[in-house]
N, C-alpha and C. Protein backbone atom coordinates (compact mmCIF):
# COMPACT_ATOMS: atom_id res chain seq x y z
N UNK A 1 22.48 -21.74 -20.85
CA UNK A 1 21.71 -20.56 -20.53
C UNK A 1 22.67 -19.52 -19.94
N UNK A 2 22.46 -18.26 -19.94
CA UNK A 2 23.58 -16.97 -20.00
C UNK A 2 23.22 -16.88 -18.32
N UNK A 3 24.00 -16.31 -17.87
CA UNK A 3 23.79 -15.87 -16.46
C UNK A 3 23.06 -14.85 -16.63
N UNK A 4 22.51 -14.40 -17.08
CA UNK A 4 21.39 -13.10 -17.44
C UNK A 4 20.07 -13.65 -17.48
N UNK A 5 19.99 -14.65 -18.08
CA UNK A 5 18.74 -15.19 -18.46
C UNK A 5 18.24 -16.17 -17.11
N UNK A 6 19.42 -16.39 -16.36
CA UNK A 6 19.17 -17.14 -15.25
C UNK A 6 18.56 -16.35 -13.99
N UNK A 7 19.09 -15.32 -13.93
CA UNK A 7 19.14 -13.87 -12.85
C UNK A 7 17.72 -13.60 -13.09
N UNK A 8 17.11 -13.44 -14.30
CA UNK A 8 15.90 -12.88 -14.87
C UNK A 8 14.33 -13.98 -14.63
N UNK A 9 14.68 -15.26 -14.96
CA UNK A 9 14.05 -16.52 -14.21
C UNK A 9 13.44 -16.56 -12.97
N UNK A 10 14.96 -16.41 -11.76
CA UNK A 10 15.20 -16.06 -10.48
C UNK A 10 14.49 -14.68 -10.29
N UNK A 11 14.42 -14.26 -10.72
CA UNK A 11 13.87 -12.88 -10.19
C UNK A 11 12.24 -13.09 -10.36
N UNK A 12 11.96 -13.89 -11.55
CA UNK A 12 10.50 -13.85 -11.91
C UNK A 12 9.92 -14.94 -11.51
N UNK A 13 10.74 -15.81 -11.02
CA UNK A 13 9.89 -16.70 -9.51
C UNK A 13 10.03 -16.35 -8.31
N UNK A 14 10.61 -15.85 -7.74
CA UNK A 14 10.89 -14.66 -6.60
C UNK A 14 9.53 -14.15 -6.48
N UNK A 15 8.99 -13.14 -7.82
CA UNK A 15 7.85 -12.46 -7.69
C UNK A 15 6.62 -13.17 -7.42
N UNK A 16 6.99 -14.44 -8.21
CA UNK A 16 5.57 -15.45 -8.60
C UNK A 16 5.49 -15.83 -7.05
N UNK A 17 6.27 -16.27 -6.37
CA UNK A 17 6.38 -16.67 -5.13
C UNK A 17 5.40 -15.79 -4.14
N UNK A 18 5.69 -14.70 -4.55
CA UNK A 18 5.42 -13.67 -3.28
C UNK A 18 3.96 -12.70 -3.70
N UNK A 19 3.38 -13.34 -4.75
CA UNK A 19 2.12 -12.81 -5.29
C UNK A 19 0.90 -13.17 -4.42
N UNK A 20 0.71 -13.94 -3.70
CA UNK A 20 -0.37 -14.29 -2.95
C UNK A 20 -0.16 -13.53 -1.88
N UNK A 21 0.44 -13.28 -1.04
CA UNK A 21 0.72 -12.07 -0.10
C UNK A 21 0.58 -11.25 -0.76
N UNK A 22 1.23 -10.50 -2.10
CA UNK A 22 1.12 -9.25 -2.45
C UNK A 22 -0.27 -8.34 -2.53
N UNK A 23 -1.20 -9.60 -2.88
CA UNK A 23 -2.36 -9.08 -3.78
C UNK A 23 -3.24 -9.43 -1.95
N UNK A 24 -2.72 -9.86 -1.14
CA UNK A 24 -3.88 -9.69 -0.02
C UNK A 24 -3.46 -8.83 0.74
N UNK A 25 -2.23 -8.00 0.75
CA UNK A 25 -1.42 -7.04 1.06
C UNK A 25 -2.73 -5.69 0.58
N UNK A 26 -2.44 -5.72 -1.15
CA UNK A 26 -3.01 -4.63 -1.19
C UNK A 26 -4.68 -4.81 -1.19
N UNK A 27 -5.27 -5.88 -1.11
CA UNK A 27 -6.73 -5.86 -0.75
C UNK A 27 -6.77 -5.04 1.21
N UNK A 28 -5.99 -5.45 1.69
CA UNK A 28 -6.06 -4.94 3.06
C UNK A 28 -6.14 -3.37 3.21
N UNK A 29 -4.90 -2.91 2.45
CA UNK A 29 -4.66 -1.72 2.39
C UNK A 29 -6.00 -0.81 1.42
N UNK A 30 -6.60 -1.58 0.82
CA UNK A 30 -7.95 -1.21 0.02
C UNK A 30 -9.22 -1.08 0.66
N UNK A 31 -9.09 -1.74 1.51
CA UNK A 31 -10.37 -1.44 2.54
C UNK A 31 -9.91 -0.76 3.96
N UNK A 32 -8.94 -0.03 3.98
CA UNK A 32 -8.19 0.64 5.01
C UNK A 32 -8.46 1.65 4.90
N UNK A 33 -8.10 2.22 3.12
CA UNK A 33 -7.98 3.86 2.62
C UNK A 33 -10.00 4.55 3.11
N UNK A 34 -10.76 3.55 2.77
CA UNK A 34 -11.92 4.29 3.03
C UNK A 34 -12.44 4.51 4.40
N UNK A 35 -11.82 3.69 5.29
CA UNK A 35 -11.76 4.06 7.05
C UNK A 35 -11.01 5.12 7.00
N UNK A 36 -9.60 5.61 6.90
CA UNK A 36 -8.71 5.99 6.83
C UNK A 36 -9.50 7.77 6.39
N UNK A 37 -10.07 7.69 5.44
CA UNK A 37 -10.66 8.96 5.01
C UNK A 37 -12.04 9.70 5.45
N UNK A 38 -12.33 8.80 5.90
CA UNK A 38 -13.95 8.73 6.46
C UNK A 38 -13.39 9.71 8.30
N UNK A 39 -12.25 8.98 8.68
CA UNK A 39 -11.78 9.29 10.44
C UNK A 39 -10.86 11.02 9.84
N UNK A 40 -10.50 10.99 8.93
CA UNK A 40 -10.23 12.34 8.65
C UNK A 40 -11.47 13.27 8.57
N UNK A 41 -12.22 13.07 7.96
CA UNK A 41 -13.20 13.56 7.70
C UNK A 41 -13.79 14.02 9.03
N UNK A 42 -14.20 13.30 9.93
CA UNK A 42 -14.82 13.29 11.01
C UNK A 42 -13.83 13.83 12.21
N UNK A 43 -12.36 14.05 11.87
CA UNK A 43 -11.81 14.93 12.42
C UNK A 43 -11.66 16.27 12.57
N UNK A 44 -11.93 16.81 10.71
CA UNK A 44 -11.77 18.03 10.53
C UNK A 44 -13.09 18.41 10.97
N UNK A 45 -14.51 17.70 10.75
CA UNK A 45 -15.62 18.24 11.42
C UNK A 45 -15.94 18.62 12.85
N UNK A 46 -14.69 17.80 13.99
CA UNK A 46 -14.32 18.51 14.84
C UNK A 46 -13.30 19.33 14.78
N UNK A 47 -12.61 19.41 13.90
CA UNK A 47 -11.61 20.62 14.05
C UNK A 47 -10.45 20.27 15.03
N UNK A 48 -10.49 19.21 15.00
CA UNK A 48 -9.32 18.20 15.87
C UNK A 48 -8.19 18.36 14.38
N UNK A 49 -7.30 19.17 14.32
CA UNK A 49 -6.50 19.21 13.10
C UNK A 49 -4.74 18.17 13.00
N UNK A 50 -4.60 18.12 14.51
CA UNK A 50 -3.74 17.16 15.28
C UNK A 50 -4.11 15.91 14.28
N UNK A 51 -5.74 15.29 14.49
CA UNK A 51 -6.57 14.53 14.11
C UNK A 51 -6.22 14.22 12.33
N UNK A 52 -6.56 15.45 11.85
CA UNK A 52 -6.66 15.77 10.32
C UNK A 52 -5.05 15.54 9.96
N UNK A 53 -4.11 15.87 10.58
CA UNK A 53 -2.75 15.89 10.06
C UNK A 53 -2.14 14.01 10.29
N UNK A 54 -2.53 13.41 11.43
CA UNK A 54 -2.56 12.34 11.18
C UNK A 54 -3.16 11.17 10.45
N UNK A 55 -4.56 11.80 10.13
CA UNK A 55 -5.12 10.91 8.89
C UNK A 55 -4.34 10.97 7.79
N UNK A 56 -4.25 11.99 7.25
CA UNK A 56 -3.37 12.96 6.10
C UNK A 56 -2.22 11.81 5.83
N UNK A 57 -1.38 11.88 6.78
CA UNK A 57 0.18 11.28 6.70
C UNK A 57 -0.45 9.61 6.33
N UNK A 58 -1.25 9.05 7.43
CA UNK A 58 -1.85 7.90 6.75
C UNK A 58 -2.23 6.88 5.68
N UNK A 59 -2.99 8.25 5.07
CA UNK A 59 -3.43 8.23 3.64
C UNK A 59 -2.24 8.19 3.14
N UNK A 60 -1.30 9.31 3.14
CA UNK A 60 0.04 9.25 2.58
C UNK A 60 0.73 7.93 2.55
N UNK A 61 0.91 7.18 3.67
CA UNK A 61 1.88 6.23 3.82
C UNK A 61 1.04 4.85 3.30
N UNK A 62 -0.14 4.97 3.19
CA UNK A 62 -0.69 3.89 2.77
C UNK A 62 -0.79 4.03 1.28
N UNK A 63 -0.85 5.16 0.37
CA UNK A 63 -0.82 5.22 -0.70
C UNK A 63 0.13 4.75 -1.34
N UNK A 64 1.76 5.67 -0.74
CA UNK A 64 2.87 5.41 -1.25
C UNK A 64 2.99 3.68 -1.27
N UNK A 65 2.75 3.00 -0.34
CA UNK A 65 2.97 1.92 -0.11
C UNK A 65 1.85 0.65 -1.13
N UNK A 66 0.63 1.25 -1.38
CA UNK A 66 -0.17 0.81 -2.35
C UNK A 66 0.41 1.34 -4.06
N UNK A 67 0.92 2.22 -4.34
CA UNK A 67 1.23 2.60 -5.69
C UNK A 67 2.86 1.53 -5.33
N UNK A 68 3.63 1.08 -4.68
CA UNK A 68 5.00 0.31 -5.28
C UNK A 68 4.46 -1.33 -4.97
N UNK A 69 3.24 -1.25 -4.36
CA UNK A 69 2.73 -3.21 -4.57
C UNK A 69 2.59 -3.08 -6.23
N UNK A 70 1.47 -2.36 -6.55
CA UNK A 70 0.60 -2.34 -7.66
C UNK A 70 2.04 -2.11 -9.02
N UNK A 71 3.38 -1.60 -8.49
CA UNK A 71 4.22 -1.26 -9.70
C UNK A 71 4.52 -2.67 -10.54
């Protein structure tokens, strides 16, 4: 077997390994985003924008971080 084909193996039990965390990773982060938007929401209705700019980044960092599980 080529050292390529071995590297490629290794890499794709690596992943297989780490799939049960991955996928309860992003179930967590899936029931986060709708708290997450709901406390924005209820910020800007106070006009707490401090409030609104930290949901914001939130959403942001939880997205970015949900779109490279899901890659």
């Amino acid at each position: 077997m080529s050292d390529a084909v071995t590297v490629q193996l290794r890499d794709a039990e690596a992943l297989a390994s780490h799939a049960p965390a991955r996928a309860a990773r992003i179930k967590e982060l899936e029931a986060w985003r709708p708290l997450l938007i709901e406390y924005t929401r209820k910020k800007l209705e106070l006009e707490d924008f401090h409030g609104v700019c930290d949901g914001a980044m939130d959403l942001r960092d939880l997205d970015s971080e949900l779109d490279g599980l899901r890659y």
